[in-house]
N, C-alpha and C. Protein backbone atom coordinates (compact mmCIF):
# COMPACT_ATOMS: atom_id res chain seq x y z
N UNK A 1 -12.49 -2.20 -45.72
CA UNK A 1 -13.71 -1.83 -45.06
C UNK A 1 -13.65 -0.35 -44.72
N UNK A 2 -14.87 0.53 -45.12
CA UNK A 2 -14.73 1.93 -44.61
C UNK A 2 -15.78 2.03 -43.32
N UNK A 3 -15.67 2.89 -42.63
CA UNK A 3 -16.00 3.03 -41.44
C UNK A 3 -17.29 4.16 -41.68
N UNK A 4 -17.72 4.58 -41.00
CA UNK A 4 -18.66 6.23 -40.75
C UNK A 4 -17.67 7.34 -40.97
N UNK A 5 -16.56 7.18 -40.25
CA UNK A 5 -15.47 8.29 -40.39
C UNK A 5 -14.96 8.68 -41.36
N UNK A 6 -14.70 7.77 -42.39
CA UNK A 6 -14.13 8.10 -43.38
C UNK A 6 -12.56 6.75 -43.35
N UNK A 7 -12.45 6.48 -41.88
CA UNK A 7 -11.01 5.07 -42.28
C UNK A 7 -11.50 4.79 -42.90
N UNK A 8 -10.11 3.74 -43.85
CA UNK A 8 -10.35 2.83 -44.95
C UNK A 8 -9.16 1.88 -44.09
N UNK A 9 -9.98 0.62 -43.57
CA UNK A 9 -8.73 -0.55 -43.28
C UNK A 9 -8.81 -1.61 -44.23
N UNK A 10 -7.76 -1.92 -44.24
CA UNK A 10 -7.24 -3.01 -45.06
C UNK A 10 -6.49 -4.44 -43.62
N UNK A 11 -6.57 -5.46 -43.92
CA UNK A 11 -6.63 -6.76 -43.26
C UNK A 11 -5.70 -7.55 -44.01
N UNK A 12 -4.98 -8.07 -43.06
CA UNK A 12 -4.80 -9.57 -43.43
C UNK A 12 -5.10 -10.74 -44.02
N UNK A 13 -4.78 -11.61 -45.28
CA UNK A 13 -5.64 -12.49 -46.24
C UNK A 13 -5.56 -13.72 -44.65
N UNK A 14 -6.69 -14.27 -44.92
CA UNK A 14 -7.34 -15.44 -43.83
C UNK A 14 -6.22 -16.79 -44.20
N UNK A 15 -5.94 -16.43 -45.23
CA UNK A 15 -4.79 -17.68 -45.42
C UNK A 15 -3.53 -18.12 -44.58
N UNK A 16 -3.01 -17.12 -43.84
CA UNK A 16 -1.84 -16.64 -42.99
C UNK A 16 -2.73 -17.18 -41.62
N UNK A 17 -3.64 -17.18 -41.09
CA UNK A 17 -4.01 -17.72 -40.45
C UNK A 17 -4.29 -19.55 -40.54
N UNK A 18 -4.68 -19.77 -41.31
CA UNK A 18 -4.59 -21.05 -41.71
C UNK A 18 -3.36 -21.91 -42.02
N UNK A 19 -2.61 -21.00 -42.84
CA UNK A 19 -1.41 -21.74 -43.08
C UNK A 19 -0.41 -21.91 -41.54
N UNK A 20 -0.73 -20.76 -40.55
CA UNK A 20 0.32 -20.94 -39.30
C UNK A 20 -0.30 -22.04 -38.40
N UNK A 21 -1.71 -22.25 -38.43
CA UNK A 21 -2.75 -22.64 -37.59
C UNK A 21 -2.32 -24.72 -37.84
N UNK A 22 -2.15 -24.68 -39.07
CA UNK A 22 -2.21 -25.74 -39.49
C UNK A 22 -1.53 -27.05 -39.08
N UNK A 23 -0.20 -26.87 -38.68
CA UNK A 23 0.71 -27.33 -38.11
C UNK A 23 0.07 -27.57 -36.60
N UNK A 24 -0.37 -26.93 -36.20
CA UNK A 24 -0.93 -27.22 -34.66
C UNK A 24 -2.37 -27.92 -34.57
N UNK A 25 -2.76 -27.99 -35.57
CA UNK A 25 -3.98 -28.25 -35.85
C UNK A 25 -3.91 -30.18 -36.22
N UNK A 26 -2.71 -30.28 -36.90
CA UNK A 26 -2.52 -31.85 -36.68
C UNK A 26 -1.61 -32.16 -35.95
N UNK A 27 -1.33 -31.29 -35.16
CA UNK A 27 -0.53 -31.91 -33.73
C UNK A 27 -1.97 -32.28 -32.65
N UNK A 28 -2.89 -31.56 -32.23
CA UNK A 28 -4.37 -31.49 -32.10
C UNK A 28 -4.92 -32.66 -32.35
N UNK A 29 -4.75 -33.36 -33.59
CA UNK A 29 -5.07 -34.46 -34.64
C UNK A 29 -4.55 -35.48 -34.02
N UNK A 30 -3.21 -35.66 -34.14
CA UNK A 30 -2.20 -36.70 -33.86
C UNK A 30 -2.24 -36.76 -32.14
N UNK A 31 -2.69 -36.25 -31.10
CA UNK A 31 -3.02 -36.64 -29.75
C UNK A 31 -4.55 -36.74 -29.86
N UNK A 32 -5.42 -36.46 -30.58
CA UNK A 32 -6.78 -37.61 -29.97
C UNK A 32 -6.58 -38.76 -30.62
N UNK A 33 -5.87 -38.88 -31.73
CA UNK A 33 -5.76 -40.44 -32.37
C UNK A 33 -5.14 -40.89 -31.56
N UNK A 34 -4.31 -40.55 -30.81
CA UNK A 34 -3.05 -41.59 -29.99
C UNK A 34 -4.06 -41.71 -28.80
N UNK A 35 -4.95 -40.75 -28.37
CA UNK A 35 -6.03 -41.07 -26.89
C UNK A 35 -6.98 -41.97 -27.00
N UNK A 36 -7.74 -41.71 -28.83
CA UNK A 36 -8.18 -42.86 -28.77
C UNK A 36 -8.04 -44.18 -28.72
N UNK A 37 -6.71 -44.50 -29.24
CA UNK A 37 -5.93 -45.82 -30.16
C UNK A 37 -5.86 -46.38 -28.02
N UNK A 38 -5.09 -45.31 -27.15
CA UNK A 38 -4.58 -45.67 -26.04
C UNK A 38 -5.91 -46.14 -25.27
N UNK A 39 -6.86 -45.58 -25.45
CA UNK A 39 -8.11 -45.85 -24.63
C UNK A 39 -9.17 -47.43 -25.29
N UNK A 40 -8.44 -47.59 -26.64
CA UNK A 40 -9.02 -49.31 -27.30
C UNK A 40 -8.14 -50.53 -26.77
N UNK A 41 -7.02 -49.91 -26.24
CA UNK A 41 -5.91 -51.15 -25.32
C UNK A 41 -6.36 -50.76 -24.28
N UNK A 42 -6.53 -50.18 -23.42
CA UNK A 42 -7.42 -50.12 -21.81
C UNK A 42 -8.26 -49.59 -21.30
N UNK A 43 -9.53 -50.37 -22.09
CA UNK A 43 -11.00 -49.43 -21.45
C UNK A 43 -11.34 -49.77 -20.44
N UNK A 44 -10.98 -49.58 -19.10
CA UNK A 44 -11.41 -49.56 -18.13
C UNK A 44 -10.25 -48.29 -17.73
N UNK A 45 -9.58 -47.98 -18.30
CA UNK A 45 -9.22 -46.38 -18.00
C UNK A 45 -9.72 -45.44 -19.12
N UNK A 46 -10.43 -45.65 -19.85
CA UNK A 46 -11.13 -44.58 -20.65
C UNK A 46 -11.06 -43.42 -20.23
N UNK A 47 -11.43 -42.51 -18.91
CA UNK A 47 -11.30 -41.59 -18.30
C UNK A 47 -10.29 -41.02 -18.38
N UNK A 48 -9.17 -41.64 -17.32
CA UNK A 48 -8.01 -40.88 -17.44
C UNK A 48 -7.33 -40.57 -18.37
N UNK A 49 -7.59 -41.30 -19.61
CA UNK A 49 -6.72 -41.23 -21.00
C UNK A 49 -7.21 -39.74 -21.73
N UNK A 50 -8.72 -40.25 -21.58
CA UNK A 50 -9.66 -39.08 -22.08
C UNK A 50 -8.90 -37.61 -21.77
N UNK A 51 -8.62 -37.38 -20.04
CA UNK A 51 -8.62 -36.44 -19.30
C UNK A 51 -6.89 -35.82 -19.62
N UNK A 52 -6.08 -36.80 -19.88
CA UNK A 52 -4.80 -36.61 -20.71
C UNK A 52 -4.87 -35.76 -21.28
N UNK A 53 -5.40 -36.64 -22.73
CA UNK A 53 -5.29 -36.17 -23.92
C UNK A 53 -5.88 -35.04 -24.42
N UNK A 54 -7.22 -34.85 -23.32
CA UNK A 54 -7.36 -33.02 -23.35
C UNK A 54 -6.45 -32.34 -23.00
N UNK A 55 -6.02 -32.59 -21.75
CA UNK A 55 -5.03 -31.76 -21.37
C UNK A 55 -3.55 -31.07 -22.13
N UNK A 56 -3.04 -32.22 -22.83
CA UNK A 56 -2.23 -32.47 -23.57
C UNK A 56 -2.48 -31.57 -24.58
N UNK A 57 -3.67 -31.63 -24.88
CA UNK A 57 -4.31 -30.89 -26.69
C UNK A 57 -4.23 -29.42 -26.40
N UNK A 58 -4.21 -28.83 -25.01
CA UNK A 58 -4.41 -27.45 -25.00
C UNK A 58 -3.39 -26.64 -25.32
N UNK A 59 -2.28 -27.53 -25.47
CA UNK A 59 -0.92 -26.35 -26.00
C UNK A 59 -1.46 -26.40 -27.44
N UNK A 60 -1.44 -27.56 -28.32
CA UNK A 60 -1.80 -26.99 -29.69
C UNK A 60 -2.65 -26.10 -29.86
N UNK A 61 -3.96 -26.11 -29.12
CA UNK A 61 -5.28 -25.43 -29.63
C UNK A 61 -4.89 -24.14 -28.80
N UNK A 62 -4.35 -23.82 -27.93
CA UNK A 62 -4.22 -22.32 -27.49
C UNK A 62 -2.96 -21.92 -28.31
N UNK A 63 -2.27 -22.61 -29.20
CA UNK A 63 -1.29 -21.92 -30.52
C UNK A 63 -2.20 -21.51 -31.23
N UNK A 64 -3.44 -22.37 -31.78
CA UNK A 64 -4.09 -22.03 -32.95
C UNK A 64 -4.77 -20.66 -32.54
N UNK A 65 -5.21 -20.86 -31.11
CA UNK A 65 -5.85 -19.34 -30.83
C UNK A 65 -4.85 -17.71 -30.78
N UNK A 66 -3.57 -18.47 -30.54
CA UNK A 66 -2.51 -17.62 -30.40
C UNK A 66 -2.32 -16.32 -32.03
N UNK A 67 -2.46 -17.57 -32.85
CA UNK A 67 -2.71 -17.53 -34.37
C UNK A 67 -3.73 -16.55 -34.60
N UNK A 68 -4.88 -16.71 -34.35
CA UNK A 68 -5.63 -16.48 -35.00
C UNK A 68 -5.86 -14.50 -34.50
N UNK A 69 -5.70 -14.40 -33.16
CA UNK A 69 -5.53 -13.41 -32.11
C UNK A 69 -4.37 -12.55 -32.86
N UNK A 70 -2.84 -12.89 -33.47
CA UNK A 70 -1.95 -12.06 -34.43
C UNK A 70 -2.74 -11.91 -35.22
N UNK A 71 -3.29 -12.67 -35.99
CA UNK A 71 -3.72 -12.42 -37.08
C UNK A 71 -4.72 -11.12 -37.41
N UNK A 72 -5.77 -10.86 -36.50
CA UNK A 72 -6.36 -10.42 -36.23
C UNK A 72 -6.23 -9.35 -35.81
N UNK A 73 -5.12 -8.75 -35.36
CA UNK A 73 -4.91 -7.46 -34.81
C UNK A 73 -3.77 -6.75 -36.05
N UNK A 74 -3.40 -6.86 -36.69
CA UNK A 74 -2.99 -6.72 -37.65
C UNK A 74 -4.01 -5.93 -38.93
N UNK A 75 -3.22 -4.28 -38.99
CA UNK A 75 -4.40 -3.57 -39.40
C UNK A 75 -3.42 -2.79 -40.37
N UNK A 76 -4.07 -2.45 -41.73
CA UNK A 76 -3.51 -0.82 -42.34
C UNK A 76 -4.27 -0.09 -42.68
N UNK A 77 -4.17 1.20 -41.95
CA UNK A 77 -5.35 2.16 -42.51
C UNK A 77 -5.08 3.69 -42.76
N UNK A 78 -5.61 4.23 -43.78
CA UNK A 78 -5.81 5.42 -44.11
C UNK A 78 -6.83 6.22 -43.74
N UNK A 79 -6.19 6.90 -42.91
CA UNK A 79 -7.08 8.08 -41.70
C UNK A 79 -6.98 9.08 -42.61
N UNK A 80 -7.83 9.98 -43.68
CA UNK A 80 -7.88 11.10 -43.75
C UNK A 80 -6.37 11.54 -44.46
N UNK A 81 -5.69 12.42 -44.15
CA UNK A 81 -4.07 12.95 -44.36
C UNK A 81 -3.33 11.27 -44.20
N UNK A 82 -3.45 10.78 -43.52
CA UNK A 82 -2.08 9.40 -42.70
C UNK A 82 -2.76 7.91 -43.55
N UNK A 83 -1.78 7.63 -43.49
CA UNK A 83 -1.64 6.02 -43.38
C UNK A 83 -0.34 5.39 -42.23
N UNK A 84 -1.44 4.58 -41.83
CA UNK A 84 -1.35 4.04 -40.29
C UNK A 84 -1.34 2.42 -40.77
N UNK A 85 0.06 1.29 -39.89
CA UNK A 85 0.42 0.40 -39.99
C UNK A 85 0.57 -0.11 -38.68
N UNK A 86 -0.30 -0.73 -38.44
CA UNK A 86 -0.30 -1.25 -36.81
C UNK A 86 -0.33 -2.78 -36.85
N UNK A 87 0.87 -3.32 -35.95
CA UNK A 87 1.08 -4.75 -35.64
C UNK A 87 1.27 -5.16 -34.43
N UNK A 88 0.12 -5.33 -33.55
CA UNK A 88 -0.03 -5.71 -32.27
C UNK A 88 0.21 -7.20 -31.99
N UNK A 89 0.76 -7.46 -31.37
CA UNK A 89 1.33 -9.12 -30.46
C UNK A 89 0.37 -9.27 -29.48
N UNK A 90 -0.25 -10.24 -29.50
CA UNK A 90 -1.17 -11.13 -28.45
C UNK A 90 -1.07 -11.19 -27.35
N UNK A 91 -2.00 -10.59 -26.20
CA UNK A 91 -1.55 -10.55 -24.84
C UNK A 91 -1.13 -9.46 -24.27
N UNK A 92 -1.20 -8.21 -25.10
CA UNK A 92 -0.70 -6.97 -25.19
C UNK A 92 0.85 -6.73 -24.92
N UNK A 93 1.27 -8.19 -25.54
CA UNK A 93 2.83 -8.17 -25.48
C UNK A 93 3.67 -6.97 -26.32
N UNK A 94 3.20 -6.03 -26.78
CA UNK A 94 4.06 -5.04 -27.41
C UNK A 94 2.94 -4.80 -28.82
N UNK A 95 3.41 -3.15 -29.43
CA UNK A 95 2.32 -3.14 -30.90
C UNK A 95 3.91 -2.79 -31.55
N UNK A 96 3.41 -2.77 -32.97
CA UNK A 96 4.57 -1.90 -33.42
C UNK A 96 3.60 -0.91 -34.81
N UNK A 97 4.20 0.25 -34.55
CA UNK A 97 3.15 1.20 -35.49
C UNK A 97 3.86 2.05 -36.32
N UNK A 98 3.66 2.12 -37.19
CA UNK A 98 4.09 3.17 -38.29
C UNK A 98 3.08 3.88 -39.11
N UNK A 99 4.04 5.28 -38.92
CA UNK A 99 2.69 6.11 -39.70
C UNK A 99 3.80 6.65 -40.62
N UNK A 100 3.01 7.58 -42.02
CA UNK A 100 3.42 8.19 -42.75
C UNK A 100 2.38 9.29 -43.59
N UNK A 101 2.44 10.17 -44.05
CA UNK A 101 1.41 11.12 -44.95
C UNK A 101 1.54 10.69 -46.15
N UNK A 102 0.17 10.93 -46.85
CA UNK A 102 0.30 10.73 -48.29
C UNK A 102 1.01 11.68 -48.86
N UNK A 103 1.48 12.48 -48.55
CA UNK A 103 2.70 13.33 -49.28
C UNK A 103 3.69 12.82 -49.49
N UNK A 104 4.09 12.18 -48.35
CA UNK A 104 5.43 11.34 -48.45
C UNK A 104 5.62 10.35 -49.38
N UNK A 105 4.33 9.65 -49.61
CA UNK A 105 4.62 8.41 -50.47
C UNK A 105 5.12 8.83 -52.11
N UNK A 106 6.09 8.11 -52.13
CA UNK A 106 6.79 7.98 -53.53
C UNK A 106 6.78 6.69 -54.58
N UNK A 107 6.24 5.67 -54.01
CA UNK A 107 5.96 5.03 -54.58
C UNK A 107 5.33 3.50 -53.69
N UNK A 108 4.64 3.09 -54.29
CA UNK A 108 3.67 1.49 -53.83
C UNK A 108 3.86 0.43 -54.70
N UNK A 109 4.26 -0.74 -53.99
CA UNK A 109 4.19 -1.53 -54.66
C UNK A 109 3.80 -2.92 -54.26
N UNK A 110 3.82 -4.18 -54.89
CA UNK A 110 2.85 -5.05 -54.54
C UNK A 110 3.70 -6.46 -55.22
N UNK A 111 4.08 -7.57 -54.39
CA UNK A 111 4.89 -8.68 -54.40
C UNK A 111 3.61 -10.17 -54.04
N UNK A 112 3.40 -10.55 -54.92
CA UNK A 112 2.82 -11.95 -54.91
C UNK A 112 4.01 -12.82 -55.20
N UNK A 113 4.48 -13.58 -54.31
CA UNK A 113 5.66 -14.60 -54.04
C UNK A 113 5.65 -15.63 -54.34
N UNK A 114 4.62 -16.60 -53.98
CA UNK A 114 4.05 -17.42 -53.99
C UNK A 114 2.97 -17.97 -55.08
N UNK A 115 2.59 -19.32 -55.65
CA UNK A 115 1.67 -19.67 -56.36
C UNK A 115 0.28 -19.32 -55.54
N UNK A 116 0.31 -19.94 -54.28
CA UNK A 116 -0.86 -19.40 -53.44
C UNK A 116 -1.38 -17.95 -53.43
N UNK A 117 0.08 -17.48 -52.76
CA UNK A 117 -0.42 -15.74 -53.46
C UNK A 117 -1.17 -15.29 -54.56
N UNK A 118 -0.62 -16.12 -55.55
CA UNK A 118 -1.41 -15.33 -56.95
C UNK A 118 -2.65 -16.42 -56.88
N UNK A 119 -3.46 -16.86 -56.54
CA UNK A 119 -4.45 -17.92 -56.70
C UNK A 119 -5.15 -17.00 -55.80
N UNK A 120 -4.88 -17.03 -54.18
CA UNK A 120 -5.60 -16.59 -53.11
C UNK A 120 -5.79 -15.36 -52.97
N UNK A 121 -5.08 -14.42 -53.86
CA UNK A 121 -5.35 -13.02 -53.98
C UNK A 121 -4.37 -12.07 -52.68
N UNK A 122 -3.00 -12.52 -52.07
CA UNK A 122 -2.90 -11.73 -50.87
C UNK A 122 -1.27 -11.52 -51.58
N UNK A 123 -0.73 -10.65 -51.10
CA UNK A 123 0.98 -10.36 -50.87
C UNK A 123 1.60 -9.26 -50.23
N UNK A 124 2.56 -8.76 -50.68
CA UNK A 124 3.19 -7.74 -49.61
C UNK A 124 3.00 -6.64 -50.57
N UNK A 125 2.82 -5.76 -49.85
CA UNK A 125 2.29 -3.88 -49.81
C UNK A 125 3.47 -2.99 -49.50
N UNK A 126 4.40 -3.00 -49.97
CA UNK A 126 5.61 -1.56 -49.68
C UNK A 126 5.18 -0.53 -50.09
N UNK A 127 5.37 0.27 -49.06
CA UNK A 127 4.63 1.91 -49.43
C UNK A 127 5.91 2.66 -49.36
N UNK A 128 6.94 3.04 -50.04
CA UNK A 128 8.18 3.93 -49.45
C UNK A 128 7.64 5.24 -49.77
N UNK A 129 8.33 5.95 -48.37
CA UNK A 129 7.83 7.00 -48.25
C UNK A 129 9.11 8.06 -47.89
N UNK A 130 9.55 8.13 -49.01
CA UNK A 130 11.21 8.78 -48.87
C UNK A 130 12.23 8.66 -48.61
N UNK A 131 12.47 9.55 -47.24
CA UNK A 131 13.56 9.56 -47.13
C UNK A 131 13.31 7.78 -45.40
N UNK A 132 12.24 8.28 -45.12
CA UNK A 132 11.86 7.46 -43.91
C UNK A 132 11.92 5.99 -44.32
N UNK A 133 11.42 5.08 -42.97
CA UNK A 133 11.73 3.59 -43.48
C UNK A 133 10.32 2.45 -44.04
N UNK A 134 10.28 2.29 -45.21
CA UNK A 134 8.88 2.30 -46.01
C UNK A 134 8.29 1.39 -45.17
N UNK A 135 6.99 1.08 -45.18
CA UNK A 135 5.71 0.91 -44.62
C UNK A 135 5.52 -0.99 -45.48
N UNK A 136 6.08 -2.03 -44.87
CA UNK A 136 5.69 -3.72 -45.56
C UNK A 136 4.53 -4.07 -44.54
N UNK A 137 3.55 -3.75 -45.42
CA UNK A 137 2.50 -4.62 -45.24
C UNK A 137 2.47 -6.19 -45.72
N UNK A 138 2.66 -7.32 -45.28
CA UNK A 138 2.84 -8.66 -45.31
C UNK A 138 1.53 -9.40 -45.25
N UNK A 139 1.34 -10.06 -46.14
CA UNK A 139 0.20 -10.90 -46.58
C UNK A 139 -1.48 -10.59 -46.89
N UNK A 140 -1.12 -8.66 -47.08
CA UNK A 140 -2.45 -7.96 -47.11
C UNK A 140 -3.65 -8.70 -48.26
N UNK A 141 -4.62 -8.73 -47.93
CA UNK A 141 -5.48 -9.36 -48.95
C UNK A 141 -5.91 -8.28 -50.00
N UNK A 142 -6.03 -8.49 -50.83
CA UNK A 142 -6.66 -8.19 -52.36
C UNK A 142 -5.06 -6.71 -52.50
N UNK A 143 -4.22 -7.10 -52.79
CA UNK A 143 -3.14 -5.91 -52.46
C UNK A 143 -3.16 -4.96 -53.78
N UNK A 144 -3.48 -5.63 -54.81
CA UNK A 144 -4.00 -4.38 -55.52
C UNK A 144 -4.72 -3.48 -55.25
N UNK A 145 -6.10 -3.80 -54.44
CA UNK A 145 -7.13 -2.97 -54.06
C UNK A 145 -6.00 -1.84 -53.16
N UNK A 146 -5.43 -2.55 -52.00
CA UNK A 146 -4.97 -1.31 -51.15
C UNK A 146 -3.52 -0.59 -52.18
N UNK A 147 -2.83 -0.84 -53.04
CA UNK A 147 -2.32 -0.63 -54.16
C UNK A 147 -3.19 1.16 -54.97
N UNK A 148 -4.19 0.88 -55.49
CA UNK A 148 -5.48 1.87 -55.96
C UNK A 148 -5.67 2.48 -54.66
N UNK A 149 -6.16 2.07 -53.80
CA UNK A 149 -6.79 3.15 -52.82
C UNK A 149 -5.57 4.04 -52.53
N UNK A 150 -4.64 3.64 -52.33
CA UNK A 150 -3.54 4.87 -51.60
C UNK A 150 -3.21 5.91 -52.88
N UNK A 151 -3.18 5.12 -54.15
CA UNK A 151 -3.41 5.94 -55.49
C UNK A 151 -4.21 7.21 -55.09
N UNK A 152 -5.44 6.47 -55.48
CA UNK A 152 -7.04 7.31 -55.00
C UNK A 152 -6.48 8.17 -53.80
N UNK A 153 -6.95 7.97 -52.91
CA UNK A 153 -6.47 8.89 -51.90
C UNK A 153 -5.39 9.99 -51.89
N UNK A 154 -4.25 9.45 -52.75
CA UNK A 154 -3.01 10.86 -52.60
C UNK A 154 -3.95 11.28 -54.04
N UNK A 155 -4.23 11.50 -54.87
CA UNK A 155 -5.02 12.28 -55.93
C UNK A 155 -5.80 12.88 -55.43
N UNK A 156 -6.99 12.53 -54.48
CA UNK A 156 -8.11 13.13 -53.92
C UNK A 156 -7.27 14.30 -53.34
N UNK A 157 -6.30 13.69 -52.71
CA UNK A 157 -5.67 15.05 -51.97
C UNK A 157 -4.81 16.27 -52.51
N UNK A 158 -3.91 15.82 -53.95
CA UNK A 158 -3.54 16.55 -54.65
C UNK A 158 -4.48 17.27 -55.11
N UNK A 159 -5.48 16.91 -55.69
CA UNK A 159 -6.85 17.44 -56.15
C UNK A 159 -7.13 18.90 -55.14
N UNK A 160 -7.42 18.61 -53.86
CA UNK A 160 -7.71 19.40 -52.55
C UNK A 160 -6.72 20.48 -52.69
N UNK A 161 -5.77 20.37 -52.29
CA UNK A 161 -4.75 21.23 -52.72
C UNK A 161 -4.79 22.17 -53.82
N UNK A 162 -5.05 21.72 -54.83
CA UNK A 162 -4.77 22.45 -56.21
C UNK A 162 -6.27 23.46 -55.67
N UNK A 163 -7.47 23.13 -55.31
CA UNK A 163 -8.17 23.75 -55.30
C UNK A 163 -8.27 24.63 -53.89
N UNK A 164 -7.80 24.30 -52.88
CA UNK A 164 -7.12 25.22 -52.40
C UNK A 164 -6.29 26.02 -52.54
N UNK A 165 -5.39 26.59 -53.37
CA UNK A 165 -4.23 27.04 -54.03
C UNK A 165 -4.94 28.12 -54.87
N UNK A 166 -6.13 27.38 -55.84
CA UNK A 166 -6.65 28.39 -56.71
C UNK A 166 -7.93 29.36 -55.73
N UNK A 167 -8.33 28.87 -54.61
CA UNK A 167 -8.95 29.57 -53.91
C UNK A 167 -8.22 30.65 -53.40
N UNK A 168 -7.05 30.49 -52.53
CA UNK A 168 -6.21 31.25 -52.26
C UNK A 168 -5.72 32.72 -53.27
N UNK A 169 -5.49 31.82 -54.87
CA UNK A 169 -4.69 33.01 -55.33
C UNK A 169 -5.95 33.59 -56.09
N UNK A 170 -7.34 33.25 -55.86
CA UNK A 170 -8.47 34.24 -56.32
C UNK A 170 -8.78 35.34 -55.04
């Protein structure tokens, strides 16, 4: 997605959300079946079983939200000169950020692991950038696309350069 400014972010494939979500999602499953099954042996407590088994359900469903909240804050973007790698934890429990210039980059590359991967379109994004400690983007969606754009982008800028250079030595 590009912005007015000129960012270009790149996201997380929706699958990584689903696939972590999932597991909690039939734990979720497996306590209203057991509330209901418990509330067909004693309906005249219908209520309290009811009032349980919500209760009970809110650790799964505030995982799935837990989920979805990582997922979601999880960003890579190319500002202009930088590429910017930001991985924020839920709750403002800590970010972790890495930056680097397109000068630096020496090479990109792109790991589909998985059968899902190559079906669903997402994998990992290594950007090494020298001598520093390279840039894993993990489960980025369409990773070719961000693959080309960082292409695109360090050219646009080599480009800039060269024509700055020939401005200079006219």
């Amino acid at each position: 997605r590009v912005e007015k400014s000129g960012v270009l972010w790149f996201r997380r494939h929706p699958w990584l959300v689903f696939r972590r979500s999932l597991p909690w999602l039939g734990w979720t499953a497996l306590i209203a079946f057991l509330g209901v099954v418990a509330a067909g042996f004693w309906p005249q407590g219908g209520w309290p079983i009811a009032g349980i088994t919500a209760l009970v359900s809110l650790a799964p469903l505030g995982r799935v939200v837990w989920e979805f909240w990582d997922w979601a804050d999880d960003r890579l973007s190319i500002q202009g000169n930088k590429i910017v790698l930001v991985h924020r934890r839920p709750l403002w429990l800590g970010e972790v950020r890495q930056e680097g210039t397109l000068d630096q980059i020496q090479q990109v590359g792109v790991r589909k692991e998985t059968l899902a991967a190559m079906v669903l379109d997402f994998g990992v994004v290594t950007i090494n950038l020298g001598g520093a400690q390279p840039l894993e983007f993990a489960d980025a969606s369409h990773p070719e696309w961000v693959q080309n754009e960082v292409f695109y982008r360090r050219t646009l800028q080599a480009q800039e350069k060269d024509r700055q250079a020939a401005r200079d030595r006219l």
